[in-house]
N, C-alpha and C. Protein backbone atom coordinates (compact mmCIF):
# COMPACT_ATOMS: atom_id res chain seq x y z
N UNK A 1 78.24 109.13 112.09
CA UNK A 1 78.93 108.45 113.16
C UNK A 1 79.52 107.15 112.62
N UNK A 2 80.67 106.70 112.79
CA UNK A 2 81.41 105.60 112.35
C UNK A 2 81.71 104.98 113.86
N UNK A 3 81.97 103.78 113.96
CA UNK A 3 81.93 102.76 115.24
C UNK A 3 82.97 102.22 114.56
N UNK A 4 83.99 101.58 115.11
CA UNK A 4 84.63 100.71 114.76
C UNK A 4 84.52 99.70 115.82
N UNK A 5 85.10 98.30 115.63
CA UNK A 5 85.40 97.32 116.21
C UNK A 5 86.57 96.91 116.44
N UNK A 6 87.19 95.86 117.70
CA UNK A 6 88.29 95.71 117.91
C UNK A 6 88.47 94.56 116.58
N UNK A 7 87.65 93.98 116.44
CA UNK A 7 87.68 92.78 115.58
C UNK A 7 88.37 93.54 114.09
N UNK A 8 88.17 94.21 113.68
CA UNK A 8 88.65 95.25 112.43
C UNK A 8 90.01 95.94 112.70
N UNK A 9 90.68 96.51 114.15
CA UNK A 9 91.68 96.67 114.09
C UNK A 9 92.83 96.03 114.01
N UNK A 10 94.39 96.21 113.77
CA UNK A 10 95.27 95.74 113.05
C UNK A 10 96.28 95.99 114.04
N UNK A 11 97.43 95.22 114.02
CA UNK A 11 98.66 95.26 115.01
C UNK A 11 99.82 95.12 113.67
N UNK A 12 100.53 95.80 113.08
CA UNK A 12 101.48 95.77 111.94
C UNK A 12 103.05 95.45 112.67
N UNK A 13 103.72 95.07 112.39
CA UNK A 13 104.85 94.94 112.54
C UNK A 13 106.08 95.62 110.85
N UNK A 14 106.48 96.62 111.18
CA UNK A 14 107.80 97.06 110.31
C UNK A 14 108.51 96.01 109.78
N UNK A 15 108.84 95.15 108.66
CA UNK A 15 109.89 94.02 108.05
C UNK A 15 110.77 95.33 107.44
N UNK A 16 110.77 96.51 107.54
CA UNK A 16 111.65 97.06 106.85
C UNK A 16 112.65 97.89 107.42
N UNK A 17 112.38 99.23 106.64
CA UNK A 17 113.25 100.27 107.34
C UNK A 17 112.01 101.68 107.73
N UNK A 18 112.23 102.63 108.34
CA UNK A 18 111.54 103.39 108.84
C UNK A 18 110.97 104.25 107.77
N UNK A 19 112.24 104.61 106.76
CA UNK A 19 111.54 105.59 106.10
C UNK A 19 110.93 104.66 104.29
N UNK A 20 111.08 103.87 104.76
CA UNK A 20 110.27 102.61 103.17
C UNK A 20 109.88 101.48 103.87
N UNK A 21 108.76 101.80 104.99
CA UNK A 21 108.19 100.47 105.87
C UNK A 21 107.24 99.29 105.04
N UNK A 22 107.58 97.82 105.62
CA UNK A 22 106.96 97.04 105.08
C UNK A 22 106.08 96.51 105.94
N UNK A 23 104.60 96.84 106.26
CA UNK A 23 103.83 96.35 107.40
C UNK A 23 103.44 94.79 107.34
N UNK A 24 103.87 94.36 108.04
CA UNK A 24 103.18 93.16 108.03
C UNK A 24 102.29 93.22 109.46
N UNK A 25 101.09 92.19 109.12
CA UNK A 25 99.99 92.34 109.93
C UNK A 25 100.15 90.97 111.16
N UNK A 26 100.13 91.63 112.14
CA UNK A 26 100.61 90.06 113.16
C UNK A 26 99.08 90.30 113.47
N UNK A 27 98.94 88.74 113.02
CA UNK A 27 97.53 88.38 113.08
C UNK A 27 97.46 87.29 114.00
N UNK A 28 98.65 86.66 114.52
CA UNK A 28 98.43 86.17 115.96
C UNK A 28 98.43 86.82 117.42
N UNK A 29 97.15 87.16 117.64
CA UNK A 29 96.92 88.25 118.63
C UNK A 29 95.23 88.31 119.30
N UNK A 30 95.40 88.29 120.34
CA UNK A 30 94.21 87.87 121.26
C UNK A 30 93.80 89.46 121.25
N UNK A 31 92.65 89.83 122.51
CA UNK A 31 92.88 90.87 122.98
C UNK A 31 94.17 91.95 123.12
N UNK A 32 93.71 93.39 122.36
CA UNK A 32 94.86 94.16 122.45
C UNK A 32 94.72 94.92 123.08
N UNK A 33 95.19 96.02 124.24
CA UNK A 33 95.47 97.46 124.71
C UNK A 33 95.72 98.35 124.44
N UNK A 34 96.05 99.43 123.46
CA UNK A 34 97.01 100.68 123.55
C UNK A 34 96.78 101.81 124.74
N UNK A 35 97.51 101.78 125.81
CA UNK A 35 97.29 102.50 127.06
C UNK A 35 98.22 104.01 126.37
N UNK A 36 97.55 105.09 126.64
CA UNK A 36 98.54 106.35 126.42
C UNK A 36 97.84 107.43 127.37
N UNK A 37 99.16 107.58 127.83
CA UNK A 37 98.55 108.27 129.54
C UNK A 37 100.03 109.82 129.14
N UNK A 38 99.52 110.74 129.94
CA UNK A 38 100.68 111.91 129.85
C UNK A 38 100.57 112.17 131.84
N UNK A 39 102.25 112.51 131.54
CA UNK A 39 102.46 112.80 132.94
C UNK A 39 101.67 114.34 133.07
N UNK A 40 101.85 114.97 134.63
CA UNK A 40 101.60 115.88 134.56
C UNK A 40 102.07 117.18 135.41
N UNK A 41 101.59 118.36 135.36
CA UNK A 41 103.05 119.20 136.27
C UNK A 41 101.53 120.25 136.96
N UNK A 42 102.04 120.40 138.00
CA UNK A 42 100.49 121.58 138.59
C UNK A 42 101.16 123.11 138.05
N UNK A 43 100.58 123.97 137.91
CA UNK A 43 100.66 125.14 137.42
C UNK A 43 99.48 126.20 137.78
N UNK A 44 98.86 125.80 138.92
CA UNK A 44 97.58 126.73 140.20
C UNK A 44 98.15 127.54 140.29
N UNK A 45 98.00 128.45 140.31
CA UNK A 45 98.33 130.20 140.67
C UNK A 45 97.19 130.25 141.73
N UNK A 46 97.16 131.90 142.29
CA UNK A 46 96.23 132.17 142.82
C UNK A 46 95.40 132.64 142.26
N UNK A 47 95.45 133.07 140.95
CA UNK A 47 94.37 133.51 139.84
C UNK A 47 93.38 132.82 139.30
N UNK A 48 93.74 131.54 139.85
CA UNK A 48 92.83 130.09 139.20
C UNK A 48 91.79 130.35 140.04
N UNK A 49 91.17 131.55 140.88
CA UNK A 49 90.13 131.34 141.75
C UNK A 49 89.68 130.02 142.50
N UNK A 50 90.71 129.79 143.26
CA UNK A 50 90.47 128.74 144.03
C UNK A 50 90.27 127.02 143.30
N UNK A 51 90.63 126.95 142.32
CA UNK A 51 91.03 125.05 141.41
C UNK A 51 92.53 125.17 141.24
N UNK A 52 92.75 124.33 140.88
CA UNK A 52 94.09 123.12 140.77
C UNK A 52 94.23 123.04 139.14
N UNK A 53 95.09 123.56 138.78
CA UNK A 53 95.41 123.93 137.37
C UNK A 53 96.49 122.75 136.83
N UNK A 54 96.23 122.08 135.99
CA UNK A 54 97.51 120.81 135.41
C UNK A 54 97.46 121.38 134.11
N UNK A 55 98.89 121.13 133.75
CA UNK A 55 99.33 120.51 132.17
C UNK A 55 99.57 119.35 132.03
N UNK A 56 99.45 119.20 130.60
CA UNK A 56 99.53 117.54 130.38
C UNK A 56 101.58 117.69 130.04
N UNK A 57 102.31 116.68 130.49
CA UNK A 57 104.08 116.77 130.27
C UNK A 57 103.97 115.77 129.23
N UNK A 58 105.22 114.54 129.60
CA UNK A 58 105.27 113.89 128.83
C UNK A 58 104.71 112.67 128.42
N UNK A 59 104.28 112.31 127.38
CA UNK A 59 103.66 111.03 127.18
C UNK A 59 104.15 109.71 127.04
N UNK A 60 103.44 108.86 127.54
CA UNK A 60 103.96 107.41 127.95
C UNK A 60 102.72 107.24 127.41
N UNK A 61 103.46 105.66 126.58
CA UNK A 61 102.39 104.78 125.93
C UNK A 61 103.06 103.18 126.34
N UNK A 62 102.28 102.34 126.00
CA UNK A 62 102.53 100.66 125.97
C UNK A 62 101.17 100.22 125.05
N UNK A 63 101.43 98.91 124.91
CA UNK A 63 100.79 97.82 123.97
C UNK A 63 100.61 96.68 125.20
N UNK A 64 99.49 96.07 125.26
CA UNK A 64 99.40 94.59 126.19
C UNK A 64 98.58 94.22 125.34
N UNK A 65 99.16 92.44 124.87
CA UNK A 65 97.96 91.52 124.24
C UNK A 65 98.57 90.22 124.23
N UNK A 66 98.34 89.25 124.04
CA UNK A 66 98.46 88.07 123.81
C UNK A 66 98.55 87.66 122.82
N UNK A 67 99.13 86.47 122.84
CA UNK A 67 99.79 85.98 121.88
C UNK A 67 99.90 84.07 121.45
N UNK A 68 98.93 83.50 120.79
CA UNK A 68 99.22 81.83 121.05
C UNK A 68 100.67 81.71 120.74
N UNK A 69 101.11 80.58 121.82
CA UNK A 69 102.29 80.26 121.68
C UNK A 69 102.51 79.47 120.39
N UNK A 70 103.39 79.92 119.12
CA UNK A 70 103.09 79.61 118.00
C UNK A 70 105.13 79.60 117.19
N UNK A 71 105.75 78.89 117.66
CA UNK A 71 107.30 79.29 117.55
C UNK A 71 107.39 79.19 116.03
N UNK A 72 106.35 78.78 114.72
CA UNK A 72 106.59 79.02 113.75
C UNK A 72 106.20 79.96 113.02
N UNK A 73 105.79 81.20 113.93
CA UNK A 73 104.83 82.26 113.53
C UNK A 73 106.23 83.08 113.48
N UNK A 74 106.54 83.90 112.42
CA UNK A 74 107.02 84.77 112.22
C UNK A 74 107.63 86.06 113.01
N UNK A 75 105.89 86.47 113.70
CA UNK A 75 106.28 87.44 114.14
C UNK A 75 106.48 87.00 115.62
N UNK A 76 105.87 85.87 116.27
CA UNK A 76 105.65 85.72 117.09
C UNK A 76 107.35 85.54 118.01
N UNK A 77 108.25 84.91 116.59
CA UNK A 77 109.45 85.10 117.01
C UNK A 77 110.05 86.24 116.66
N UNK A 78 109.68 86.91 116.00
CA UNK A 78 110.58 88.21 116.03
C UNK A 78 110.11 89.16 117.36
N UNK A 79 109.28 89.14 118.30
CA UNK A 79 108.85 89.44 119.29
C UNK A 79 109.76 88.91 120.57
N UNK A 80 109.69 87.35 120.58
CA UNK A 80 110.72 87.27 121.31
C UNK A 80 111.91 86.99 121.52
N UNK A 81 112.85 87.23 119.95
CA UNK A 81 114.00 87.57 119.76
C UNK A 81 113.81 89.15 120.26
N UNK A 82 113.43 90.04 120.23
CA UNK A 82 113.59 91.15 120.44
C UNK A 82 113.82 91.24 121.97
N UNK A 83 112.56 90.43 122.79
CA UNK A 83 112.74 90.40 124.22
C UNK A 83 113.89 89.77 124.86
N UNK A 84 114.47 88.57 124.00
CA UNK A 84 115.62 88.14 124.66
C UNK A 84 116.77 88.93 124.60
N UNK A 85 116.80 89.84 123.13
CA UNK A 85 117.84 90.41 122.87
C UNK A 85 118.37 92.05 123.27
N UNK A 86 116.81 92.42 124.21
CA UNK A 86 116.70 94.00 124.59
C UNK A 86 117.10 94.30 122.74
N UNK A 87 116.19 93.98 122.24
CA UNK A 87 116.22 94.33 120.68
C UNK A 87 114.92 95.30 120.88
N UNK A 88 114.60 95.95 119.25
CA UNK A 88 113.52 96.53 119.18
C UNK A 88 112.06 96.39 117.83
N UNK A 89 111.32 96.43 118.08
CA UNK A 89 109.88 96.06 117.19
C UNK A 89 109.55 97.71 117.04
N UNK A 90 109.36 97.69 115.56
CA UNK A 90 108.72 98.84 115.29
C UNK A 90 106.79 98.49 114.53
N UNK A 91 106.48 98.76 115.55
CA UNK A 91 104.59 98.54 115.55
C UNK A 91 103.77 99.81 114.95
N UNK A 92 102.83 99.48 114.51
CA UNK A 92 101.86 100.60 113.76
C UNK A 92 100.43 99.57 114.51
N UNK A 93 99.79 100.27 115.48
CA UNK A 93 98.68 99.89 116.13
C UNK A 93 97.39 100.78 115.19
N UNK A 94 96.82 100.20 114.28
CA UNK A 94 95.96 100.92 113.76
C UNK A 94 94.74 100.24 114.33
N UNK A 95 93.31 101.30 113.45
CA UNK A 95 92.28 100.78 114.13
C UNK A 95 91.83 100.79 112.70
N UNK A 96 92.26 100.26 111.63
CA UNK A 96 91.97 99.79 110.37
C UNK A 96 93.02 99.62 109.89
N UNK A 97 93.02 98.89 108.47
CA UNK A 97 93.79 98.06 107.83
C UNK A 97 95.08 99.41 106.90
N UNK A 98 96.13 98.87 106.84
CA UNK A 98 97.46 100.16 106.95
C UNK A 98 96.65 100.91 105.49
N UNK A 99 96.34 99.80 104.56
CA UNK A 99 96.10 100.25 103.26
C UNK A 99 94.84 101.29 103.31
N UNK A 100 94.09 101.24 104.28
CA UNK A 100 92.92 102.06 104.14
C UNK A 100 93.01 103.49 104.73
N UNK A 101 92.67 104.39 103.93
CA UNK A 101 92.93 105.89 104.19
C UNK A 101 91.72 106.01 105.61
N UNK A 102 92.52 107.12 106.45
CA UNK A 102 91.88 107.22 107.42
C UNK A 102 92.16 106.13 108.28
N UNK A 103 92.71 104.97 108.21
CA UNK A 103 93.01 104.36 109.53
C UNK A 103 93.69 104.94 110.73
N UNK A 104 93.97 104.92 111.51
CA UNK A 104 94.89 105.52 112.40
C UNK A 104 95.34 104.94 113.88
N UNK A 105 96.47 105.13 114.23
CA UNK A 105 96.64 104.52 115.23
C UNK A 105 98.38 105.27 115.57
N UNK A 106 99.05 104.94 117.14
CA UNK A 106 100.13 104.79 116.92
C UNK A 106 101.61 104.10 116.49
N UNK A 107 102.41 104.33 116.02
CA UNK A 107 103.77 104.02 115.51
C UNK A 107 104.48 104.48 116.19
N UNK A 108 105.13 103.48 116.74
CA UNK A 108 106.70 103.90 117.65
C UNK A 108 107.60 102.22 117.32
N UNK A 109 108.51 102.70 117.97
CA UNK A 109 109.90 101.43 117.64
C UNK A 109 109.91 101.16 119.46
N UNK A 110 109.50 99.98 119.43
CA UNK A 110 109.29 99.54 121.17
C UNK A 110 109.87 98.48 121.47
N UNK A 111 110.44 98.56 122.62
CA UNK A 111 111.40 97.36 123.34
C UNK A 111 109.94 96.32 123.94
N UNK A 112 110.52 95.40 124.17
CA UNK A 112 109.32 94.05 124.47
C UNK A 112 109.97 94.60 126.34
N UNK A 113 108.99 94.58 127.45
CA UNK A 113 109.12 94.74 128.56
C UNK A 113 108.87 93.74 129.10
N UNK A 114 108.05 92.58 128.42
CA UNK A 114 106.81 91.34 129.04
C UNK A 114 107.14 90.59 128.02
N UNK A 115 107.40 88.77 128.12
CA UNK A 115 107.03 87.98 127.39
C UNK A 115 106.82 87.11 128.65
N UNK A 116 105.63 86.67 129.32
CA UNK A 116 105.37 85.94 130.14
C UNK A 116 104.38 85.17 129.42
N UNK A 117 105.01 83.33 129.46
CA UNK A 117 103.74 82.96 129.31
C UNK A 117 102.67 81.98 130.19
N UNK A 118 101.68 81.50 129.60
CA UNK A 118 100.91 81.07 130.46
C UNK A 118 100.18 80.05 129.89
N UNK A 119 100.38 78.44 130.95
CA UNK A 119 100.00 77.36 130.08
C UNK A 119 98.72 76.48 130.98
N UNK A 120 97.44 76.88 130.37
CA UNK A 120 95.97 76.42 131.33
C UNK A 120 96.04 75.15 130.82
N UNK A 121 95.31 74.50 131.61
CA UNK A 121 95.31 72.84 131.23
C UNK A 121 94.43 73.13 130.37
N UNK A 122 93.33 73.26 130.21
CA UNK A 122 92.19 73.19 128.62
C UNK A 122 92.81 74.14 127.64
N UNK A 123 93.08 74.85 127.89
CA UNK A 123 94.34 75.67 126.81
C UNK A 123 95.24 76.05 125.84
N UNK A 124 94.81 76.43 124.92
CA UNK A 124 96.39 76.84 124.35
C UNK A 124 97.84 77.16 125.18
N UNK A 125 98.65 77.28 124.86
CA UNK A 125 99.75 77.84 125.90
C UNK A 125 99.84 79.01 124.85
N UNK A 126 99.65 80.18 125.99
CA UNK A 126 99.99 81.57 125.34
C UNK A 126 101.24 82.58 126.21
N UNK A 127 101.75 83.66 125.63
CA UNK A 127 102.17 84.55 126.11
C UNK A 127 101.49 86.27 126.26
N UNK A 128 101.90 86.24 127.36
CA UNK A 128 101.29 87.68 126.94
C UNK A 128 102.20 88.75 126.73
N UNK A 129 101.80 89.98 126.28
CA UNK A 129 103.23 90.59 126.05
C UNK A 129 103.11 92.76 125.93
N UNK A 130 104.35 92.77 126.71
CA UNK A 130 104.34 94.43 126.59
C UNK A 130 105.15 95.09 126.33
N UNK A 131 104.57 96.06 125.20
CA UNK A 131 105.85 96.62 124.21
C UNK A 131 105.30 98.42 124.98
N UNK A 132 106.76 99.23 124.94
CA UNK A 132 106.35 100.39 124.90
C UNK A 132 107.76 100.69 124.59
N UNK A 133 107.54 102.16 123.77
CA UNK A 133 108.69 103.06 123.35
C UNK A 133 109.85 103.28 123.69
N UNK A 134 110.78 102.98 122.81
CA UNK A 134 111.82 102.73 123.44
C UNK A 134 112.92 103.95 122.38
N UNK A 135 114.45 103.92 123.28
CA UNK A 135 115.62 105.33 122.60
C UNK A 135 115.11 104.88 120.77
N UNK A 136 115.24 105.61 119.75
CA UNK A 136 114.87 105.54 118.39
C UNK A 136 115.08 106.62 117.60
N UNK A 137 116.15 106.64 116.63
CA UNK A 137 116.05 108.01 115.52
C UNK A 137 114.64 108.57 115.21
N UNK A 138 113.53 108.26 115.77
CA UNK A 138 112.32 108.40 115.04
C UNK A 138 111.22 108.35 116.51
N UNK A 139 111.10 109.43 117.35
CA UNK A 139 110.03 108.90 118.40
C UNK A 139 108.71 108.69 117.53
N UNK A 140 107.66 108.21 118.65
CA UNK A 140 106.50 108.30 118.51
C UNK A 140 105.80 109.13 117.46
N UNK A 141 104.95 108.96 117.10
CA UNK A 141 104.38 109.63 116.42
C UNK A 141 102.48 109.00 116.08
N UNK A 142 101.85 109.76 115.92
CA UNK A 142 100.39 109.56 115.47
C UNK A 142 100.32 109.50 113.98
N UNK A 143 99.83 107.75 113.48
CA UNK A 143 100.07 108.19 111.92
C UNK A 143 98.14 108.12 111.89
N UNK A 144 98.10 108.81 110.49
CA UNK A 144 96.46 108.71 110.01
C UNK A 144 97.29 107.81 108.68
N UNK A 145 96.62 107.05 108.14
CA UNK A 145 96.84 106.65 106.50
C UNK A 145 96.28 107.41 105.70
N UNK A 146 96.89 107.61 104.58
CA UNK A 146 96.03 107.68 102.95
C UNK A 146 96.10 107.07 101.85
């Protein structure tokens, strides 16, 4: 049995191109999410002896996490250049480090939906923020590393 921790997983950001990616690790990042939910279609016959029969359709994913407000952080602006610009971030959400075989997580090229931020008086001032899949020569995909 292997356990992992959130503390060990990784949020990468693409500096490159899709097919010769350069991950960089955005390591300014609070709590993360990867939500991946599939729509669904009923398909009950009367043969189902009386249950409610689903397929899983299409899949929808997003990213929610936070972010210290940090305007000399790299990625932190390439995040919200992307949001101002309906630009796009191509993310690799692993649950280990890109270099380590067996990490895994998803990769998609995602539009920023959320850059809201939020400034507590004892506080950092942070944003929080939500990326999900967006039009791309390259949908989604599940990577494993090796």
């Amino acid at each position: 049995m292997s356990v992992k921790l959130g503390l060990d997983a990784r949020l990468y950001r693409n500096t490159a191109v899709y097919a010769s990616p350069t991950w960089n690790e955005v390591r300014n990042v609070k709590d993360l999410t990867l939500s991946l939910e599939a729509g669904e279609a009923d398909v009950t016959t009367r043969g189902n002896g009386g249950w409610r029969a689903t397929i899983a359709t299409l899949k929808d994913g997003s990213l929610e996490f936070e972010m210290v407000w940090d305007t000399a952080d790299d990625d932190f602006t390439a995040i919200r250049t992307a949001f101002l610009t309906n630009g796009t971030v191509e993310f690799a959400v692993l649950d280990g480090a890109y270099n380590t075989a067996g990490s895994q997580g998803l990769r998609a090229a995602m539009a920023i939906t959320n850059f809201s931020r939020s400034e507590p008086l004892e506080e950092a001032i942070k944003v929080s923020v939500t990326a999900k899949p967006t039009y791309s020569d390259h949908p989604p995909e599940w990577m494993v590393t090796t």
